[in-house]
N, C-alpha and C. Protein backbone atom coordinates (compact mmCIF):
# COMPACT_ATOMS: atom_id res chain seq x y z
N UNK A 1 96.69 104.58 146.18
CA UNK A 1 96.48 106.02 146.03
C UNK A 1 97.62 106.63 145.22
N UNK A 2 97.54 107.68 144.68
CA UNK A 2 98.46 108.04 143.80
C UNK A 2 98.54 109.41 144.21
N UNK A 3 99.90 110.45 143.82
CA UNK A 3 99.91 111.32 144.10
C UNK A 3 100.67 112.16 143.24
N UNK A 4 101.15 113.67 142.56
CA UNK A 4 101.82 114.42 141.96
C UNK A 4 102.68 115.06 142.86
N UNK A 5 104.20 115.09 142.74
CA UNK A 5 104.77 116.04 143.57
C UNK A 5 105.72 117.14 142.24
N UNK A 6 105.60 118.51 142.67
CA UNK A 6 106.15 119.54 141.65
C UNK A 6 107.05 120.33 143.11
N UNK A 7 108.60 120.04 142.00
CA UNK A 7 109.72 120.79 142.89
C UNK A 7 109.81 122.34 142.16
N UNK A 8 109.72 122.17 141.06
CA UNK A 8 110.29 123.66 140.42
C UNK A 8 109.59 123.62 138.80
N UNK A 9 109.82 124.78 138.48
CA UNK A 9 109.47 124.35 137.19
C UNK A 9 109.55 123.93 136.08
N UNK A 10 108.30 123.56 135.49
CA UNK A 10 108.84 122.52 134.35
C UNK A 10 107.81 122.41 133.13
N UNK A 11 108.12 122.13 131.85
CA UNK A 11 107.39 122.40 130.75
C UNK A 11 106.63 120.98 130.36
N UNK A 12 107.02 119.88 131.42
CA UNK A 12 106.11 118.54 131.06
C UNK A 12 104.64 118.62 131.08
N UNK A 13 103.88 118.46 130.15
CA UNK A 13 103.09 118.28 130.02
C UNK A 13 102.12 117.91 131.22
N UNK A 14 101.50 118.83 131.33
CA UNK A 14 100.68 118.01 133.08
C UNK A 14 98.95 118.45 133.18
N UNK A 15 98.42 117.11 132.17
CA UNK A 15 96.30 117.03 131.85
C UNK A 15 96.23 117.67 132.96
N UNK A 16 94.80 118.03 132.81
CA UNK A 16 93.85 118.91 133.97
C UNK A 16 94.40 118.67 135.62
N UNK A 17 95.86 119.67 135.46
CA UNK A 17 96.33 119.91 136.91
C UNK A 17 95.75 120.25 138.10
N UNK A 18 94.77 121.15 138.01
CA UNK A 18 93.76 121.64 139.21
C UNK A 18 93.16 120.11 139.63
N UNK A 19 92.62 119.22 138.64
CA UNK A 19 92.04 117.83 139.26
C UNK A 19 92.44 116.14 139.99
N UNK A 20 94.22 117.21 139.84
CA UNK A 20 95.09 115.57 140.47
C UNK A 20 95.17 116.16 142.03
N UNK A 21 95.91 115.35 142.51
CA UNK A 21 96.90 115.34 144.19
C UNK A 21 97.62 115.83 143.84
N UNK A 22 98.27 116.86 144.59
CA UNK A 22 99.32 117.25 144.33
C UNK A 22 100.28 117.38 146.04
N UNK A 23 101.49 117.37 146.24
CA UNK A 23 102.66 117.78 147.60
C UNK A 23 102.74 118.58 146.79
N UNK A 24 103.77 119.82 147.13
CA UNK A 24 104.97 120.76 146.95
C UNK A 24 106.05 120.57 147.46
N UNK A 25 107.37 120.80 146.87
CA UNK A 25 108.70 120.46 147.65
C UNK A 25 109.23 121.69 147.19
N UNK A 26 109.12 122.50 148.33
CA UNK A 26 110.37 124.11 147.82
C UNK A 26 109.15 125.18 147.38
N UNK A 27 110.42 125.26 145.94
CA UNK A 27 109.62 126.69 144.70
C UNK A 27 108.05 125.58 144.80
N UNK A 28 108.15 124.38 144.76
CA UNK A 28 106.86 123.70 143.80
C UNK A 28 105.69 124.26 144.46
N UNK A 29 105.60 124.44 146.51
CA UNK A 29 104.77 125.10 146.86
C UNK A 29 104.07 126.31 145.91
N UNK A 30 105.14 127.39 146.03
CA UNK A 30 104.96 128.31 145.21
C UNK A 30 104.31 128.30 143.76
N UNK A 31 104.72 127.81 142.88
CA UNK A 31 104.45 127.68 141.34
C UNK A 31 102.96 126.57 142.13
N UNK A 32 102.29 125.99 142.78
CA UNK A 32 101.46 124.85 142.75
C UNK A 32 100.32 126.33 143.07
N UNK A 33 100.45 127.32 144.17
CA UNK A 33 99.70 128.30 143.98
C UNK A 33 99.34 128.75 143.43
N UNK A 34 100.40 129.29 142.60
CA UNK A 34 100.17 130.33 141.40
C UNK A 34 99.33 129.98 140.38
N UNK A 35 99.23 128.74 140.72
CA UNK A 35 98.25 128.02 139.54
C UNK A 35 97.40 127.87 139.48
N UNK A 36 96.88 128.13 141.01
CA UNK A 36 95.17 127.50 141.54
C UNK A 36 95.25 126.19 141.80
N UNK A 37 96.47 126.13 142.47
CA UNK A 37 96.09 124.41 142.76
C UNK A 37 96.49 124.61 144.57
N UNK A 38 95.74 124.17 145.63
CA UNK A 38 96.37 124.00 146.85
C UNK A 38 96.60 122.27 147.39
N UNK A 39 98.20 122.57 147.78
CA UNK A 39 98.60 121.21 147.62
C UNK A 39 98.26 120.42 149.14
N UNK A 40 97.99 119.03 149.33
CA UNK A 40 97.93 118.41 150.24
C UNK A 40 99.13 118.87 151.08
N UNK A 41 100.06 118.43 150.51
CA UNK A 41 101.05 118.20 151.74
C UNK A 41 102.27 119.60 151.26
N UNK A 42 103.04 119.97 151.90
CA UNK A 42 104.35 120.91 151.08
C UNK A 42 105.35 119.99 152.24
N UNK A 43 106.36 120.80 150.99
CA UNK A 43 107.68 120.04 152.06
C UNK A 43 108.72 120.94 151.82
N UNK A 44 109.89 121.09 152.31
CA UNK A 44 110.95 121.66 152.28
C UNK A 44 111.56 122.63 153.31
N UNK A 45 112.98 123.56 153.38
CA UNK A 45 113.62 124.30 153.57
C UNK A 45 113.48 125.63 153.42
N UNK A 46 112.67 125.66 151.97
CA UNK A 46 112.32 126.88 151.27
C UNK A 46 113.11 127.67 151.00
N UNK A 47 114.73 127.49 150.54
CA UNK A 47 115.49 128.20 150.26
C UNK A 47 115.86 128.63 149.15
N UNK A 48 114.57 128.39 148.06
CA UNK A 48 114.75 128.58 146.82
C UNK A 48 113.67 129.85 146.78
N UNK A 49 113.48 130.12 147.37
CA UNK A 49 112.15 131.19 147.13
C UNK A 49 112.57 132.25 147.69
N UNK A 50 111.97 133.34 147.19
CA UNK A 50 112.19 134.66 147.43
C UNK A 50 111.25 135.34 149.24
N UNK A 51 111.71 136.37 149.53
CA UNK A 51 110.94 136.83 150.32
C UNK A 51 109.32 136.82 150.21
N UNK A 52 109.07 137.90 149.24
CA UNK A 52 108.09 137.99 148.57
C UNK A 52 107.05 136.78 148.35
N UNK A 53 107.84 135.55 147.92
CA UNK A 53 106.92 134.60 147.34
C UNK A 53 106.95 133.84 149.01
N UNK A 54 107.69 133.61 149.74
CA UNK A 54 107.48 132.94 150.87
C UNK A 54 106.32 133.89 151.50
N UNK A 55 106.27 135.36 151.66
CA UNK A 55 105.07 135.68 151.99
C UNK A 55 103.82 134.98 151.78
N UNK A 56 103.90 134.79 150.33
CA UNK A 56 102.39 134.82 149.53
C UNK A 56 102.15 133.41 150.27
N UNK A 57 103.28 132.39 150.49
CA UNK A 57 103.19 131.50 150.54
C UNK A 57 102.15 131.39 152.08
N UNK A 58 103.02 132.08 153.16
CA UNK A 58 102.31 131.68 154.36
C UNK A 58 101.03 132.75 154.40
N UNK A 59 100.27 133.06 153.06
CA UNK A 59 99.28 133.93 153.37
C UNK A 59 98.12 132.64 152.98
N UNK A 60 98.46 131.88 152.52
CA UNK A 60 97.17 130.75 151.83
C UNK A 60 97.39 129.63 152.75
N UNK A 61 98.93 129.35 153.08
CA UNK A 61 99.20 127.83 154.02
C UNK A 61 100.02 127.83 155.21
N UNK A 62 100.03 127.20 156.01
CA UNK A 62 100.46 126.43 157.35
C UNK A 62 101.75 125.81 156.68
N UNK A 63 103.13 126.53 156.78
CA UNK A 63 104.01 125.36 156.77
C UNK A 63 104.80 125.12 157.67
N UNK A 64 105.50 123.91 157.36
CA UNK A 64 106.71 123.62 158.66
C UNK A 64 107.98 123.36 157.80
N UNK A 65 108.75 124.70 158.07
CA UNK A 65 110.38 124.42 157.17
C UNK A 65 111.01 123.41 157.59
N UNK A 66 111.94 122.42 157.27
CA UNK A 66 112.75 121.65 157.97
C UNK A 66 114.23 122.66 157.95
N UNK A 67 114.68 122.06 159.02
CA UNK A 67 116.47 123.03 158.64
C UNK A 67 117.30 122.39 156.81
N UNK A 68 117.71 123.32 156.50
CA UNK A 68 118.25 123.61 155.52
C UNK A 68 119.86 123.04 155.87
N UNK A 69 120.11 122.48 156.94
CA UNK A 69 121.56 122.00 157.09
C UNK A 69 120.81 120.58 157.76
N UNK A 70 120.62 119.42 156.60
CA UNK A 70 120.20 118.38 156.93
C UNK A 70 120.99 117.05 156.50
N UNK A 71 120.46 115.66 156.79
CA UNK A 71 121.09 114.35 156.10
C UNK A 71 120.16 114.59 154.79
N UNK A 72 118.80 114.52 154.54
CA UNK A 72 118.11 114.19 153.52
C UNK A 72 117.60 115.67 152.57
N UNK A 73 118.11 115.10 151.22
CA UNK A 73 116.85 116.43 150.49
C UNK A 73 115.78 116.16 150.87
N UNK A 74 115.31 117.48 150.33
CA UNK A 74 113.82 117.65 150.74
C UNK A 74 112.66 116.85 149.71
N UNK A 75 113.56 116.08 148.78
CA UNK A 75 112.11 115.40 147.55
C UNK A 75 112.38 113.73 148.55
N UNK A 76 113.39 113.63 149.36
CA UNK A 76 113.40 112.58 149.78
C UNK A 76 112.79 112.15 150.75
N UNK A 77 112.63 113.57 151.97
CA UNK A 77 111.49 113.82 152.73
C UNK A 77 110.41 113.77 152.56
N UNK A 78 110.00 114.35 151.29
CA UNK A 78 108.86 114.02 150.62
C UNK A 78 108.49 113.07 150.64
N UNK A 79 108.94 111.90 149.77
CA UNK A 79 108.84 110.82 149.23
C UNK A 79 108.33 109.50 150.29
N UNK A 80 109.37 109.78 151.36
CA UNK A 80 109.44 108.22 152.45
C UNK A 80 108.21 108.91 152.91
N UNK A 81 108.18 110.18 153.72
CA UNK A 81 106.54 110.87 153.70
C UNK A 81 105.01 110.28 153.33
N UNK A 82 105.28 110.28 151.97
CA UNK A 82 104.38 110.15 151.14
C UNK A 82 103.95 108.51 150.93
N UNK A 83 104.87 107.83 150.86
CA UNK A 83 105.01 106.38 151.33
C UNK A 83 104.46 105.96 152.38
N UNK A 84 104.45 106.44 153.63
CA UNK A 84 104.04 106.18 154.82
C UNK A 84 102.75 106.33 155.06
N UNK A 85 102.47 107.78 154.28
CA UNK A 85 101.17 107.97 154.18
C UNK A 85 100.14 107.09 153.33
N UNK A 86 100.90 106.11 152.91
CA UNK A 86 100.17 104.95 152.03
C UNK A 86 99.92 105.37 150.17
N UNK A 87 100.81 106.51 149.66
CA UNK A 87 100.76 105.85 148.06
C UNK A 87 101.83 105.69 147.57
N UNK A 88 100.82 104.46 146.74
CA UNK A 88 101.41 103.62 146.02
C UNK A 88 102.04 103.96 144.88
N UNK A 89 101.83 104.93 144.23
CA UNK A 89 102.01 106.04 142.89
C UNK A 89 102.22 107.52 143.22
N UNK A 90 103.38 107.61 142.70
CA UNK A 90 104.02 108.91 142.62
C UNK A 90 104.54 109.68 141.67
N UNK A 91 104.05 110.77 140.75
CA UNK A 91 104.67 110.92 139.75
C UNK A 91 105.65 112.29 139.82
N UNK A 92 106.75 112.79 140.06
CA UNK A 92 107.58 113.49 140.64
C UNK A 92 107.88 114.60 138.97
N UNK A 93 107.70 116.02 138.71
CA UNK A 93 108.00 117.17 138.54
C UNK A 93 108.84 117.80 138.75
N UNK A 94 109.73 118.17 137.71
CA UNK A 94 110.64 119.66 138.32
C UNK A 94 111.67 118.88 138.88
N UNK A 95 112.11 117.64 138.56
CA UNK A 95 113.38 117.10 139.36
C UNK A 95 114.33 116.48 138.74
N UNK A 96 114.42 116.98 137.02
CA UNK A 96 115.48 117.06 136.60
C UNK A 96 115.99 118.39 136.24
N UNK A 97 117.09 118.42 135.03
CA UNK A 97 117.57 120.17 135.12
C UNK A 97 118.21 120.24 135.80
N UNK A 98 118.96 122.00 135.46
CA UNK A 98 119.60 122.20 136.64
C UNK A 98 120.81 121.82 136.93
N UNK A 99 121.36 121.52 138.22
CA UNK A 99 122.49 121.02 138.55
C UNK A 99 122.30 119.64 138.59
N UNK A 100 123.57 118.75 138.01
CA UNK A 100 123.62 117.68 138.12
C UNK A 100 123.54 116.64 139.26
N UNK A 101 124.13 117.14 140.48
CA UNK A 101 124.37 116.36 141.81
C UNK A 101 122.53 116.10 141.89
N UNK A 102 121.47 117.37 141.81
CA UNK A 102 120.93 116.96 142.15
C UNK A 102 120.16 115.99 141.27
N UNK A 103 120.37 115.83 140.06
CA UNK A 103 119.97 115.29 139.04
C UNK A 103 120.05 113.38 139.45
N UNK A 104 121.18 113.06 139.55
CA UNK A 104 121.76 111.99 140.34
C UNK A 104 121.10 111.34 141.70
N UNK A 105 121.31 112.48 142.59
CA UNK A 105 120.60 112.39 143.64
C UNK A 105 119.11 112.07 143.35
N UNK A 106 118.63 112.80 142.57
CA UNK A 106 116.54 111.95 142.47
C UNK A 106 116.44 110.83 141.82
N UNK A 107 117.59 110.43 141.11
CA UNK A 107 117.32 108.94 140.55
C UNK A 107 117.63 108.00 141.34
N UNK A 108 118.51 107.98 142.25
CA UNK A 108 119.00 107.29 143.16
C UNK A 108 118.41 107.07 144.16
N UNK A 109 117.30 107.96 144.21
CA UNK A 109 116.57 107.73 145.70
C UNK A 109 115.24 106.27 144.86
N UNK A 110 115.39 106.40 143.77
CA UNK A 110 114.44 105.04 143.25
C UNK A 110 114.80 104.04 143.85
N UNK A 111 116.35 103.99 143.97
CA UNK A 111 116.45 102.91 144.86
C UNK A 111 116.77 102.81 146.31
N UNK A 112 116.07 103.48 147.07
CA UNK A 112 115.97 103.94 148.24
C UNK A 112 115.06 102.24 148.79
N UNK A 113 115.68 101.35 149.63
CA UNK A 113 114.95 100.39 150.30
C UNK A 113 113.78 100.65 151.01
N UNK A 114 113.41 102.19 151.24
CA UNK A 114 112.01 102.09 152.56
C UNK A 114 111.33 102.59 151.10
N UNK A 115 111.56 102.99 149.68
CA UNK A 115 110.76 103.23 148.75
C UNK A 115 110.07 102.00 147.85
N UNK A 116 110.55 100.64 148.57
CA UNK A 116 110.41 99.30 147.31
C UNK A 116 109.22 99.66 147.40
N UNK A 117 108.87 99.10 146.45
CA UNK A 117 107.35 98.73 146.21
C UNK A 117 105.97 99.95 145.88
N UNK A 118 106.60 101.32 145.84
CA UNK A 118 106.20 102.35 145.22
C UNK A 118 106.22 102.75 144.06
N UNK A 119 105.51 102.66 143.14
CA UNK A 119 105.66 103.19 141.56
C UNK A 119 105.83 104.66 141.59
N UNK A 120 107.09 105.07 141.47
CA UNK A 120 107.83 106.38 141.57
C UNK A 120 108.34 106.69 140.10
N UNK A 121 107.58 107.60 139.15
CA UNK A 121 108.24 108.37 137.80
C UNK A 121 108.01 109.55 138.18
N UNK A 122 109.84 109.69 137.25
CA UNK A 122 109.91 111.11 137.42
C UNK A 122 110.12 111.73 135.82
N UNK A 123 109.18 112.52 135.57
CA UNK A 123 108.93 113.16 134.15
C UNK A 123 109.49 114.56 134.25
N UNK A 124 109.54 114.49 132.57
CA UNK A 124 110.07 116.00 132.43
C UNK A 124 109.45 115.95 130.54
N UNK A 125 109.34 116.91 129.64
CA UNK A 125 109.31 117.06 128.60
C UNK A 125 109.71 116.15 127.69
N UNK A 126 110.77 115.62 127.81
CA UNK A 126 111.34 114.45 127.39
C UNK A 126 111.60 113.26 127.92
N UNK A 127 111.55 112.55 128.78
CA UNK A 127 111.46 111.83 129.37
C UNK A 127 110.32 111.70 130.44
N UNK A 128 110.44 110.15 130.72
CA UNK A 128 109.48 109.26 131.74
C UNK A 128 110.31 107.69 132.60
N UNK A 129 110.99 108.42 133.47
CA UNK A 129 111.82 107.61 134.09
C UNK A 129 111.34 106.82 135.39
N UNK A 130 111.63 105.44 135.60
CA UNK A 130 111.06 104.62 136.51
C UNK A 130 111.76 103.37 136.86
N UNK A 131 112.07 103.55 138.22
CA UNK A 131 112.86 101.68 138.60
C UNK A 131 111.72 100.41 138.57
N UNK A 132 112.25 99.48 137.29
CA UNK A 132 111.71 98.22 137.65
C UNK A 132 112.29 97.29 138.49
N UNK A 133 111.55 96.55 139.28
CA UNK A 133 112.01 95.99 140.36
C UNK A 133 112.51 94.62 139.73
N UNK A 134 113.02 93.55 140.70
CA UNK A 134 113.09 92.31 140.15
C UNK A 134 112.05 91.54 139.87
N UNK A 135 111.91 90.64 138.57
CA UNK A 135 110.76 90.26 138.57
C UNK A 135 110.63 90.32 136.91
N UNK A 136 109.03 90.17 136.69
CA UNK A 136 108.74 90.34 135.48
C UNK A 136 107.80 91.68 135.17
N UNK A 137 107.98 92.34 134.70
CA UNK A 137 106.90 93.91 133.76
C UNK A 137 106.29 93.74 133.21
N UNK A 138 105.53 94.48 132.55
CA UNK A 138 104.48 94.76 131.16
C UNK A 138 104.39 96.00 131.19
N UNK A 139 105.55 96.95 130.93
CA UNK A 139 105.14 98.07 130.86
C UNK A 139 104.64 98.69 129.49
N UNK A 140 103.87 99.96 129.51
CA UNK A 140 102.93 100.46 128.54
C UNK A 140 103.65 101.36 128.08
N UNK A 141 103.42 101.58 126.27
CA UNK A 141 104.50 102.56 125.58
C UNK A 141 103.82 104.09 125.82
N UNK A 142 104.80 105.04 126.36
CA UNK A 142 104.26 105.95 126.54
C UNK A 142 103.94 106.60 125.28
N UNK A 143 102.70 107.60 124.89
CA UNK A 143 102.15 107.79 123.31
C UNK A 143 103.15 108.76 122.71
N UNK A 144 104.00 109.66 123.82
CA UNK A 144 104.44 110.93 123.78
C UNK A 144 106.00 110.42 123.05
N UNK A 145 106.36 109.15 123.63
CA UNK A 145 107.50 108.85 123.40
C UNK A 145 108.37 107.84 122.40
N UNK A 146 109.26 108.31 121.63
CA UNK A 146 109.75 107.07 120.84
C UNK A 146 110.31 105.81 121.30
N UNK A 147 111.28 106.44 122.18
CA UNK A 147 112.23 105.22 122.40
C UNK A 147 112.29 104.76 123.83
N UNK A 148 113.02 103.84 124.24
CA UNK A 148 112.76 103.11 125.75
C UNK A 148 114.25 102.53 125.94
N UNK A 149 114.81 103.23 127.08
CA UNK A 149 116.06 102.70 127.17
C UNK A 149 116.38 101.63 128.60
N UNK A 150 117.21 100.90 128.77
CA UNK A 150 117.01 100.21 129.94
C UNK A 150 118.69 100.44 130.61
N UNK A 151 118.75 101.35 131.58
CA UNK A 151 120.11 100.89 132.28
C UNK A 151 119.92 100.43 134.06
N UNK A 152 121.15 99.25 133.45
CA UNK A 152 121.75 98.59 134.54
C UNK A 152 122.04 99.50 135.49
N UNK A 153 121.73 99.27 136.97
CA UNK A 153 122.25 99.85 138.13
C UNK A 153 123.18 98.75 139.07
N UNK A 154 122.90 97.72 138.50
CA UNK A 154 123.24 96.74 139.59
C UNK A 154 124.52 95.84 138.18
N UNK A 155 125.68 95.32 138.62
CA UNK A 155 126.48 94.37 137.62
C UNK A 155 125.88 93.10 137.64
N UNK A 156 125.75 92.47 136.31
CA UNK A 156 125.34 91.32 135.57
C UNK A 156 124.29 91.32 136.05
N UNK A 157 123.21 92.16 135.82
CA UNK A 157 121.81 92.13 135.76
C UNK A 157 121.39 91.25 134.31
N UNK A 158 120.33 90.11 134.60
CA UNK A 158 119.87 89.34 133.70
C UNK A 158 118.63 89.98 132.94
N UNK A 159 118.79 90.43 131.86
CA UNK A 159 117.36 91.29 131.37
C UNK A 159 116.84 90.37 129.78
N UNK A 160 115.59 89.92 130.40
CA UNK A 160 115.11 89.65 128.95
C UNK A 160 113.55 90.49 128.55
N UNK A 161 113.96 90.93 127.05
CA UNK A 161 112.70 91.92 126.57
C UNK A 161 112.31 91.25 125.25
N UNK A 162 111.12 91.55 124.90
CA UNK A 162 109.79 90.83 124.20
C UNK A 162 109.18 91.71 124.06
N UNK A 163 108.90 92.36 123.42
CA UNK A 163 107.87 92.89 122.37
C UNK A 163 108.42 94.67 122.13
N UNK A 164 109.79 93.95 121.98
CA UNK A 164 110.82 95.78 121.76
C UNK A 164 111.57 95.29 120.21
N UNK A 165 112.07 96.45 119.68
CA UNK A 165 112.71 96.17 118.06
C UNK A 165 113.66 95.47 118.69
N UNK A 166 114.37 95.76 119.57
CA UNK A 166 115.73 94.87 119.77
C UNK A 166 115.48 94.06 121.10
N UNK A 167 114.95 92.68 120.53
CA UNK A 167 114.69 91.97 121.80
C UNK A 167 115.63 91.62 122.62
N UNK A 168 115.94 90.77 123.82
CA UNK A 168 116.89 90.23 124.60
C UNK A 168 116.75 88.68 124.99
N UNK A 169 117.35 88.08 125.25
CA UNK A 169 116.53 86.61 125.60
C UNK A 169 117.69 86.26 127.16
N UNK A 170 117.46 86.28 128.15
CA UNK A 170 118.64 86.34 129.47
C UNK A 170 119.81 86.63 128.84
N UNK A 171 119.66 87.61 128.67
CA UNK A 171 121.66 88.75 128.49
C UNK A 171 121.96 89.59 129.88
N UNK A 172 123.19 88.77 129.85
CA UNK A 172 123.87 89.57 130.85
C UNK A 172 124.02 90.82 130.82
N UNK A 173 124.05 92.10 131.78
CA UNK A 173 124.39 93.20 131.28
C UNK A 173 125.45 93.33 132.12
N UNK A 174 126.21 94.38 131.79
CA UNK A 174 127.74 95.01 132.70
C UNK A 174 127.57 96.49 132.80
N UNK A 175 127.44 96.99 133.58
CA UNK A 175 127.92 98.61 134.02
C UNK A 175 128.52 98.95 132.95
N UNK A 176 128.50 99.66 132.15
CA UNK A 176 129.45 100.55 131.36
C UNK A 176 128.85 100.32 129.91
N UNK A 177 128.39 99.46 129.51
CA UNK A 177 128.03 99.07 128.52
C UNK A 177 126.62 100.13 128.48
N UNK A 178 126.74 100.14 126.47
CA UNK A 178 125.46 101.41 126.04
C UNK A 178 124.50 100.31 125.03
N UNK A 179 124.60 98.57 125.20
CA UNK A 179 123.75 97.63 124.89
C UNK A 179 122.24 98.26 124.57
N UNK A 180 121.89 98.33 126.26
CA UNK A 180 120.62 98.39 126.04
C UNK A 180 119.89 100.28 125.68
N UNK A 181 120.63 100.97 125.29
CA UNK A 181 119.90 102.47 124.82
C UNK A 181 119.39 102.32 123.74
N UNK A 182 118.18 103.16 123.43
CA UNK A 182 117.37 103.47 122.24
C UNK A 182 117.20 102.75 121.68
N UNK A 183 115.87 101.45 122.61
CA UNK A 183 115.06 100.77 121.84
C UNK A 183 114.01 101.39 121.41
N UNK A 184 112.99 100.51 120.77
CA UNK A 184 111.84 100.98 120.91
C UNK A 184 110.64 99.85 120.71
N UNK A 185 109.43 100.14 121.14
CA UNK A 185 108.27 99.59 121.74
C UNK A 185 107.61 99.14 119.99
N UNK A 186 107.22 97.47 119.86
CA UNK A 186 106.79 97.18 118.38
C UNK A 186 105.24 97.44 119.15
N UNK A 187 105.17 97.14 120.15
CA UNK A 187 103.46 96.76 120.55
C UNK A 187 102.92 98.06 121.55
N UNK A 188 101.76 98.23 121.89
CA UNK A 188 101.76 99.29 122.75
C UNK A 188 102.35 98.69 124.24
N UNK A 189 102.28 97.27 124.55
CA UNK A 189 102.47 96.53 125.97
C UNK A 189 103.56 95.48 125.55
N UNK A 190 104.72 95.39 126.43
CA UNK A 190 105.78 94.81 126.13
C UNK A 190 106.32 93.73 127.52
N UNK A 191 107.10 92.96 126.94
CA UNK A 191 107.58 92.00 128.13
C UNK A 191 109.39 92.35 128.68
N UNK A 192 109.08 92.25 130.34
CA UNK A 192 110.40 92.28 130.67
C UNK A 192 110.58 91.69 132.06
N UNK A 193 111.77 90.70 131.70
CA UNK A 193 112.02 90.24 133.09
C UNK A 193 113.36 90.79 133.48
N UNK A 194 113.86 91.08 134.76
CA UNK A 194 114.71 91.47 135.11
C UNK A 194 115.39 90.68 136.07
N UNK A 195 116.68 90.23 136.28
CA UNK A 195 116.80 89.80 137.85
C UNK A 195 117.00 90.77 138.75
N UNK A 196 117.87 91.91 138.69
CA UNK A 196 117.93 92.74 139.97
C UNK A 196 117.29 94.28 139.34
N UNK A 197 116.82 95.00 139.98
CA UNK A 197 115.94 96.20 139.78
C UNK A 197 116.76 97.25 138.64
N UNK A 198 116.27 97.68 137.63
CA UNK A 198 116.61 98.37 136.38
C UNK A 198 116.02 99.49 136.47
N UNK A 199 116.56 100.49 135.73
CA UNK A 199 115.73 101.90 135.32
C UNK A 199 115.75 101.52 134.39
N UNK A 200 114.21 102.11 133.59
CA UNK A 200 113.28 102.30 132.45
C UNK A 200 113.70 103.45 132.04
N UNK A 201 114.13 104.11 131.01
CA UNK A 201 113.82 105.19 130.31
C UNK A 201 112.49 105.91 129.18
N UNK A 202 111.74 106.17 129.13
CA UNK A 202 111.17 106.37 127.67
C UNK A 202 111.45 107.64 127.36
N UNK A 203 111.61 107.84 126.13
CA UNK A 203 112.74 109.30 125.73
C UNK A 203 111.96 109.58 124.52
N UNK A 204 112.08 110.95 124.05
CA UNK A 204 112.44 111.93 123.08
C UNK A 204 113.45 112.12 122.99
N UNK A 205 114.00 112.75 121.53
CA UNK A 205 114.95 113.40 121.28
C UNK A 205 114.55 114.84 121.29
């Protein structure tokens, strides 16, 4: 099962929105209204929203705030949530921008252990970001995007790529190193093996 979650707003591109799944986390409740869309699930604190719009909010839906002095954000609540509830696909909105901590914080929850095995991207206008696990890929060139970057999260990750301008054949990678930025895709479907779990980039400038 697959699902859309929208935290705040955002100018990514998003086909016939009224006809996906959608959660809300926060403002996303809000802006998911305003749109004509009513979301399965909402989540959050709601401390990004105004009086006014929290009205409108509990005039269409049933929510349950969590406290606002917690261990977990609220896209993370979301997320293990949404997991539990059995999908497998998640494509996450509105969760870059902004302040950096939290910027950090949503990539990092990719590698959240109760999240393995969930296909979790998080888009924005320019980007289409996603942890590959260990193993081998075939991921698909996104149409929107030029380039495809790969960084290491883990030291001496073994990455080999096939069917990118700048191939790899088992290269070590190291933390710190800018090796693998701004490849790009020769084929629409490409090869990648990884030994320990990588983020994908696909980018605009």
């Amino acid at each position: 099962m697959h699902i859309n979650i929208l935290i705040r707003e955002t100018d990514a591109p998003i086909p016939d929105m009224k006809d996906l799944h959608w959660a809300g986390v926060d403002r996303g409740v809000y802006l998911l209204l305003e749109a004509g869309v009513t979301p399965l699930f909402t989540y959050g604190d709601f401390d990004s929203i105004s009086e006014a719009e929290r009205r409108y909010i509990e005039e269409k839906l049933d929510i349950n705030p969590v406290e606002s002095e917690k261990d977990d954000t609220d896209l993370e609540i979301a997320l293990l949530d949404l997991a539990g509830k059995g999908y497998a696909s998640i494509d996450v909105y509105g969760a870059t921008g902004g302040r950096l901590d939290h910027l950090f914080g949503n990539v990092q929850l990719l590698l959240n252990p109760d999240l393995a095995g969930v296909g979790i991207r998080i888009i924005d206008p320019q980007n289409v970001l996603e942890l590959l696990g260990e193993g081998e890929h075939a991921p698909v060139r996104d149409g929107r995007m030029k380039y495809v970057s790969f960084i290491p999260v883990f030291q001496n990750t073994v990455l080999t790529l096939d069917g990118f301008k700048y191939p790899l054949d088992s290269s070590r990678l190291t933390l710190g190193s800018t090796l693998t930025i701004s490849n790009e895709f020769t084929h629409e479907k490409a090869y990648v093996k990884t030994s320990q779990p990588i983020l994908m980039i696909q980018s605009n400038d």
